[in-house]
Protein backbone atom coordinates (compact mmCIF):
# COMPACT_ATOMS: atom_id res chain seq x y z
CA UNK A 1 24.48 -52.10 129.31
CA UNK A 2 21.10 -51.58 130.85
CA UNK A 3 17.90 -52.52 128.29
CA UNK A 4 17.07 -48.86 128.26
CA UNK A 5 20.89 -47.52 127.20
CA UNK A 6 20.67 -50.77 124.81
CA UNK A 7 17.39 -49.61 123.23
CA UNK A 8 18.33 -45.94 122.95
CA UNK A 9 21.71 -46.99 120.96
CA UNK A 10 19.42 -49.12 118.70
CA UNK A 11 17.18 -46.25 118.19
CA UNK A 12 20.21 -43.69 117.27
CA UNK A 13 21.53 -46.42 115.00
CA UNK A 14 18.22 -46.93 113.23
CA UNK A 15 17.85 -43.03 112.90
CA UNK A 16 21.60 -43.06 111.30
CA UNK A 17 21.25 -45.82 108.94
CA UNK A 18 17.80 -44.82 107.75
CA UNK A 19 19.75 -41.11 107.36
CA UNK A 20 22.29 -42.72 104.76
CA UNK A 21 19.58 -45.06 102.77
CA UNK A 22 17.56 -41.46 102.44
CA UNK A 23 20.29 -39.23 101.41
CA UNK A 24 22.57 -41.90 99.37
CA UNK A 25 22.91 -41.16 96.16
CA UNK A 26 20.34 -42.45 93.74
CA UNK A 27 21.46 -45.66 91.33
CA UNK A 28 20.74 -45.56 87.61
CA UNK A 29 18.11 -48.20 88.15
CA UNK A 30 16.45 -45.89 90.15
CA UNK A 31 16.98 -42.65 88.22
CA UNK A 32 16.47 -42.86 84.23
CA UNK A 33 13.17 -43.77 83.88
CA UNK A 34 12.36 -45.17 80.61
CA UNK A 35 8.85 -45.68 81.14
CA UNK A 36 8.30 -41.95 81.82
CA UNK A 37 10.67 -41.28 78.76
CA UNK A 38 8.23 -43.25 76.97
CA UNK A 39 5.21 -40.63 77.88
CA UNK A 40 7.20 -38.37 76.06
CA UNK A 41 6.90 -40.06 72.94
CA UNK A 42 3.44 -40.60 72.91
CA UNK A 43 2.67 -37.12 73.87
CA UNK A 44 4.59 -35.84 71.48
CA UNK A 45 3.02 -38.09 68.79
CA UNK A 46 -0.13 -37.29 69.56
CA UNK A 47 0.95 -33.42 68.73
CA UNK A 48 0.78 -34.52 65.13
CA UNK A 49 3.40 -34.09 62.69
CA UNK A 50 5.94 -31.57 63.93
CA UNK A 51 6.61 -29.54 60.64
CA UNK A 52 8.41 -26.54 61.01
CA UNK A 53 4.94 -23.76 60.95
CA UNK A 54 2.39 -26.63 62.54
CA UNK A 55 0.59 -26.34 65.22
CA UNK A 56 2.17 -30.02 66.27
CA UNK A 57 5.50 -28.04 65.92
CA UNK A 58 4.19 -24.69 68.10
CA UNK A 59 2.75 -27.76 70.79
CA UNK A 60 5.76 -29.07 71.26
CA UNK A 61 7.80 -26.23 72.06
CA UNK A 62 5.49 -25.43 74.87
CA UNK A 63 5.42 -29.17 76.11
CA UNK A 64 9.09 -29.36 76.10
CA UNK A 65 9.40 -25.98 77.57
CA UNK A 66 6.71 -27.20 80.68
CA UNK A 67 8.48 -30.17 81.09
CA UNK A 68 11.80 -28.13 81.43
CA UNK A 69 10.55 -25.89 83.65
CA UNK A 70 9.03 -28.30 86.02
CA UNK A 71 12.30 -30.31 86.05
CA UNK A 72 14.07 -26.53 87.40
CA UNK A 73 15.87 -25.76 84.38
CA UNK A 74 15.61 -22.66 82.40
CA UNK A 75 15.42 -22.21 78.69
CA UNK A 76 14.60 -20.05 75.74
CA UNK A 77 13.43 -20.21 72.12
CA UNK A 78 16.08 -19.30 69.97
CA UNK A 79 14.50 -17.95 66.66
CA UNK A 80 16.20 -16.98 63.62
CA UNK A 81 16.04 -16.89 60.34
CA UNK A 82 18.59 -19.07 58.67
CA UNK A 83 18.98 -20.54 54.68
CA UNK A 84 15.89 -19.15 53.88
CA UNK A 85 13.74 -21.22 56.82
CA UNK A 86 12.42 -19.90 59.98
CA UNK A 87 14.42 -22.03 62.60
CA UNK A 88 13.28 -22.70 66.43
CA UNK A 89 15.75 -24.53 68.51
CA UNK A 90 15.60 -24.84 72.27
CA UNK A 91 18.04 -24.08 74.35
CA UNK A 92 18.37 -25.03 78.36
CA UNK A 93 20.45 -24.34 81.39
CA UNK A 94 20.41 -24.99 84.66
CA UNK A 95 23.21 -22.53 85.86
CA UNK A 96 24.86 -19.56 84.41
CA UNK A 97 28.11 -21.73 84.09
CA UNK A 98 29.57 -22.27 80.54
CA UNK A 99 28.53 -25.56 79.30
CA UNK A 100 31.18 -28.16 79.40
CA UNK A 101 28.82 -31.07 77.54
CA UNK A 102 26.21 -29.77 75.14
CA UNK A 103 23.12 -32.63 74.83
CA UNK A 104 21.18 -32.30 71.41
CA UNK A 105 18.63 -33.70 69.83
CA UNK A 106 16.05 -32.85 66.92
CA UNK A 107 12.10 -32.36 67.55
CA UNK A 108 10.79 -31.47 64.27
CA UNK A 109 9.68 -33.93 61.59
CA UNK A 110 10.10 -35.44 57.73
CA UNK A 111 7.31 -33.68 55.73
CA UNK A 112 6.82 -36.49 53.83
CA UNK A 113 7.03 -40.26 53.79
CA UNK A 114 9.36 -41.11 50.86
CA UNK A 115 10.92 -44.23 52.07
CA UNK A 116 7.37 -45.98 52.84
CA UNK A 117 7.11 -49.03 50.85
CA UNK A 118 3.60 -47.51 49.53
CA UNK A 119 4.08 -44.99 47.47
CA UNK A 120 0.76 -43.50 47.78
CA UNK A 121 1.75 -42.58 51.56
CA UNK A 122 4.52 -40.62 50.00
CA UNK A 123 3.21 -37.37 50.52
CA UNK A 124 2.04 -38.09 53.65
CA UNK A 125 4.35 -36.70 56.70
CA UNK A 126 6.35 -38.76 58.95
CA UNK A 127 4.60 -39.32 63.27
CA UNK A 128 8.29 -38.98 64.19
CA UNK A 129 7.85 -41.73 66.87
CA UNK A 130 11.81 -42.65 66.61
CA UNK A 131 12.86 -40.14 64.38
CA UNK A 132 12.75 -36.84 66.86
CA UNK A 133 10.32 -37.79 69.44
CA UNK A 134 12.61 -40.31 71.13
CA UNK A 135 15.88 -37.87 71.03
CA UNK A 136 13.70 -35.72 72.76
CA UNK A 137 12.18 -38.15 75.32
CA UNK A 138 15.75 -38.92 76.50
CA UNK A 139 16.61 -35.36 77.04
CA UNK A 140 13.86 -34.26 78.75
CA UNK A 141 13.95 -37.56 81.38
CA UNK A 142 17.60 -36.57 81.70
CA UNK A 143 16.88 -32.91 83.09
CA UNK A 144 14.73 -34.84 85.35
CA UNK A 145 17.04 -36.68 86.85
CA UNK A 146 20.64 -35.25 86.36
CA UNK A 147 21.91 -34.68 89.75
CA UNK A 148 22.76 -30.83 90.44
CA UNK A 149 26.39 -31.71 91.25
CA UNK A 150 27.27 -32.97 87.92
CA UNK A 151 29.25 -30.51 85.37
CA UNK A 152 27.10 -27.91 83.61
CA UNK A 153 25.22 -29.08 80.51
CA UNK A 154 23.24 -27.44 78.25
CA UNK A 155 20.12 -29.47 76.44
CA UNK A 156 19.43 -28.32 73.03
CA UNK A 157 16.57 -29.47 71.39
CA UNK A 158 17.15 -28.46 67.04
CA UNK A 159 14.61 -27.60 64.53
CA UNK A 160 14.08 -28.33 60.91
CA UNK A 161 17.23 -30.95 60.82
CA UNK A 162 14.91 -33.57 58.84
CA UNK A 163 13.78 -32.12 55.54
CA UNK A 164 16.83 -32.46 53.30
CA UNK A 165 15.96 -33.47 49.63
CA UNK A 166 12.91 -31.00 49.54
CA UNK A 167 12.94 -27.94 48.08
CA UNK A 168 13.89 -24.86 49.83
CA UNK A 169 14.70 -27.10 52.57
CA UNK A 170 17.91 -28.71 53.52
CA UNK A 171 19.17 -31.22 56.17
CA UNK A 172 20.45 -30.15 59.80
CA UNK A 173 19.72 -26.55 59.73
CA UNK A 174 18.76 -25.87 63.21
CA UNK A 175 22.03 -27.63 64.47
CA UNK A 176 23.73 -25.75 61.89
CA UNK A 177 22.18 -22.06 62.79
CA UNK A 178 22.65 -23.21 66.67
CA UNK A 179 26.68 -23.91 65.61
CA UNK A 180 27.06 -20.87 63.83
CA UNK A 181 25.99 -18.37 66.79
CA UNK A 182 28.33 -20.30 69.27
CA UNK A 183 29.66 -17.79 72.03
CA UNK A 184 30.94 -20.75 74.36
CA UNK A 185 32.21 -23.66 73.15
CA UNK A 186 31.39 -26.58 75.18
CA UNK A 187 34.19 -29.48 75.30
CA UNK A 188 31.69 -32.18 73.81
CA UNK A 189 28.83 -32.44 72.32
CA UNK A 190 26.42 -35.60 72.13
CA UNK A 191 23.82 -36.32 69.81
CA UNK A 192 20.94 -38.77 70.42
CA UNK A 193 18.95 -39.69 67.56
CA UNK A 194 15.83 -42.89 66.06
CA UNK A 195 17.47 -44.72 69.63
CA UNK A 196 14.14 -45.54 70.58
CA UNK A 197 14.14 -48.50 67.87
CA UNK A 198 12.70 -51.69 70.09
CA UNK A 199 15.04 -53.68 68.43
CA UNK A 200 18.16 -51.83 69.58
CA UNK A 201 21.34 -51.75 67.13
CA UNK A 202 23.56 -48.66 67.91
CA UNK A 203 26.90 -48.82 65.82
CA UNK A 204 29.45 -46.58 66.21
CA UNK A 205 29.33 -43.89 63.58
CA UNK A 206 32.37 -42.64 61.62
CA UNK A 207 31.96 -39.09 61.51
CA UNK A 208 32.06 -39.11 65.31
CA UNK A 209 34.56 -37.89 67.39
CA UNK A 210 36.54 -41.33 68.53
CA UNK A 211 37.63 -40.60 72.04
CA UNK A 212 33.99 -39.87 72.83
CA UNK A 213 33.04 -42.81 70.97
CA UNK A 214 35.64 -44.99 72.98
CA UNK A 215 34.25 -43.59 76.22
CA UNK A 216 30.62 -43.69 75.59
CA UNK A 217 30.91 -47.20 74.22
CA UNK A 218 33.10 -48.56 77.31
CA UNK A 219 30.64 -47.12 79.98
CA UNK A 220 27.74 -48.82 77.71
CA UNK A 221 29.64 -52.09 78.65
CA UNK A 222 30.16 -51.80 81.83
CA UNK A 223 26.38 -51.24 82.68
CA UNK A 224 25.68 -54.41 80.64
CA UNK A 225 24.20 -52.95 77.22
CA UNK A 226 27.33 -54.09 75.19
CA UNK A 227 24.39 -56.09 72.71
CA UNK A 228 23.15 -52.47 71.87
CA UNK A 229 26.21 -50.30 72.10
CA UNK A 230 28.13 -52.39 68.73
CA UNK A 231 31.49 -51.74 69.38
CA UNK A 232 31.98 -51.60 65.08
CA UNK A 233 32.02 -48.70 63.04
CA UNK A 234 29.16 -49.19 60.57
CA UNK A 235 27.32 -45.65 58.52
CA UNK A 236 28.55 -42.03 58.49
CA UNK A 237 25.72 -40.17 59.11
CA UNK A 238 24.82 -36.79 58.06
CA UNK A 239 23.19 -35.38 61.31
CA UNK A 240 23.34 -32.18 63.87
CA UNK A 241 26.89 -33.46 65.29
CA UNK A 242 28.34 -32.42 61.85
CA UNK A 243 27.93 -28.27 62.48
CA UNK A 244 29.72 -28.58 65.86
CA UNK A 245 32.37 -30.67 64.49
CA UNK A 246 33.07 -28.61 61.07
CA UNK A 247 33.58 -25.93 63.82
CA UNK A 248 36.33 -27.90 66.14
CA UNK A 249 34.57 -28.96 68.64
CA UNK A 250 34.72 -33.24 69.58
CA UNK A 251 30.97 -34.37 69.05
CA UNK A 252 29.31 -37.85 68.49
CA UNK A 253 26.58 -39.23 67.42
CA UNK A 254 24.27 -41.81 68.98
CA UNK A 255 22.09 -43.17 66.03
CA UNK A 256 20.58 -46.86 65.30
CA UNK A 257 19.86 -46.61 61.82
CA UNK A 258 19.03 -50.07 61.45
CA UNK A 259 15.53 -48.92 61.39
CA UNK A 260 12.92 -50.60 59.03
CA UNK A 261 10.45 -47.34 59.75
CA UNK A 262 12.55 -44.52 58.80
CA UNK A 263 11.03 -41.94 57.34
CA UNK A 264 7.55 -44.24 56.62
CA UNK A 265 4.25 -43.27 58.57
CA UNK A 266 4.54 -46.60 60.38
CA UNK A 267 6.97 -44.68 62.84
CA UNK A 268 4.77 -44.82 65.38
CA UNK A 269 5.24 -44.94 68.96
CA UNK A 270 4.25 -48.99 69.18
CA UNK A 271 7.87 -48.98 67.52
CA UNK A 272 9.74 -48.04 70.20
CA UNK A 273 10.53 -49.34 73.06
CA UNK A 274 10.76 -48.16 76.65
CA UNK A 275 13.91 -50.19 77.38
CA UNK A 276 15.85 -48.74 74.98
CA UNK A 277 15.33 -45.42 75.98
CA UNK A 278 16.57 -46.13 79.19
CA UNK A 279 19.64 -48.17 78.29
CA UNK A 280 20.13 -44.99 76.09
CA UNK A 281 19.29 -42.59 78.93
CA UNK A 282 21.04 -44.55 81.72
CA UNK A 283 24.46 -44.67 78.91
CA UNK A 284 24.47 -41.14 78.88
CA UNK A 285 23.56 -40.68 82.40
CA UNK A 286 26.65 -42.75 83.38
CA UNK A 287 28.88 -40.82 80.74
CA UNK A 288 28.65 -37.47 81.88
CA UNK A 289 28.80 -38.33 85.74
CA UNK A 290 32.29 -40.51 84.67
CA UNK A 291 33.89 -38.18 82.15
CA UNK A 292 32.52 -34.79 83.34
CA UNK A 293 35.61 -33.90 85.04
CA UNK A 294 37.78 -34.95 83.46
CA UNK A 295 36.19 -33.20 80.28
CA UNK A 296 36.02 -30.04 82.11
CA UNK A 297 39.79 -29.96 82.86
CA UNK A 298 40.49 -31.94 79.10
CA UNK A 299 42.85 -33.86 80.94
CA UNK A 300 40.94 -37.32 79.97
CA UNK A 301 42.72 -40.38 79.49
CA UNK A 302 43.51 -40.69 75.61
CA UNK A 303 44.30 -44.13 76.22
């Protein structure tokens, strides 16, 4: 082979391998970003308190809307009127497609701080840092990055689920309107919820569906996060799975509630972390791109 014939073949194998490092797909490493994920948080804190009515509450809406709209999805403010509230949940698409996996978390926040250890911050309302901002922050870095090919899902960010033990008010009634206007019932639905916690304990939760517990939980270990995915059943939690499950459908809930700032106004966003976001994020990445299918054609193995 001549040096010119050699060089040319070298050239055409360059141009070929740097074709498949360009178009291969994307790891997880390189896709969930929890850093970004983290902006969320911060910008959502700095909103203010997202009480149903706020202007923190109206802010959001439009930031999560912007954020869906530059990531190509679609969506629309659902409002309603439901147990006496004015309700404004979130709902996005990215193709006309009936959803097969339904991703939801809350964005609104406690009006007051009753479990702060002062009580004179008890009438002052909760930042949200864990509590709602970092549901959202995984859901909106997942429309970024969830590849088109996947199954459809549909993102559903709930209002007014945190204001139970008030008066007028109740827990999860955003999930709960959202639940009761089903046309298409998708064949799972995920909560995430406080999984922003720096100090990481997710446990699974008893109300939860336990095939998708089983499968969420083995996919955590195989990426390494088995530390933060607890494979014990620990709290049965009251939150926006419950609607979607009273009406058949298999739903789980992704919750640390090991959380010293619940409902306190030191949940701030120093308290969460960036990593956990992303071992969330990259969990549920992994999830639907393993299970999708096989959820679509509910032919999964029950094993």
């Amino acid at each position: 082979m001549s040096k010119r014939t050699l060089g040319l073949a070298l050239l055409v194998l360059g141009l070929g391998l740097m074709f498949v490092w360009l178009t291969r797909p994307q790891s997880l490493e390189q896709t969930f970003d929890g850093e970004r994920a983290y902006q969320d948080v911060i910008r959502q804190v700095a909103f203010g308190p997202r009480l149903p009515g706020s202007e923190g509450h109206a802010r959001t809406i439009d930031y999560i809307q912007a954020e869906l709209q530059r990531a190509g999805w679609q969506s629309e403010v659902l409002s309603s009127e439901f147990r006496g509230q004015r309700v404004q949940n979130i709902r996005a698409w990215r193709t006309q497609s009936a959803p097969v996996i339904l991703l939801g978390a809350h964005y609104d926040t406690r009006m007051y701080a009753d479990n702060d250890p002062n009580p004179e911050n008890h009438s002052q309302p909760v930042p949200g840092g864990n509590d709602g901002a970092s549901g959202v922050a995984v859901l909106l870095e997942l429309a970024r990055v969830l590849p088109p090919e996947a199954v459809p899902v549909e993102l559903v960010f709930f209002d007014a689920e945190d204001n139970g033990r008030i008066a007028d008010w109740d827990w999860i009634l955003g999930s709960s309107a959202y639940a009761e206007a089903l046309v298409h019932h998708p064949q799972a639905v995920l909560i995430v919820d406080m999984i922003g916690d720096a100090d990481l304990n997710i446990y699974m939760e008893r109300n939860s569906d336990p095939q998708l517990v089983r499968q969420i939980w083995d996919v955590a270990h195989r990426l390494g996060y088995a530390q933060f995915f607890i494979p014990q059943y620990k709290y049965r939690v009251l939150d926006d799975h419950i609607p979607f499950l009273a009406k058949g459908i298999r739903a789980v809930d992704i919750i640390d509630l090991d959380y010293p700032y619940w409902h306190t106004v030191a949940d701030t966003p120093d308290k969460v972390s960036a990593r956990s976001l992303e071992i969330v994020g990259k969990t549920v990445l992994a999830w639907i791109l393993e299970y999708g299918e096989c959820l679509q054609q509910a032919n999964c193995n029950e094993e």
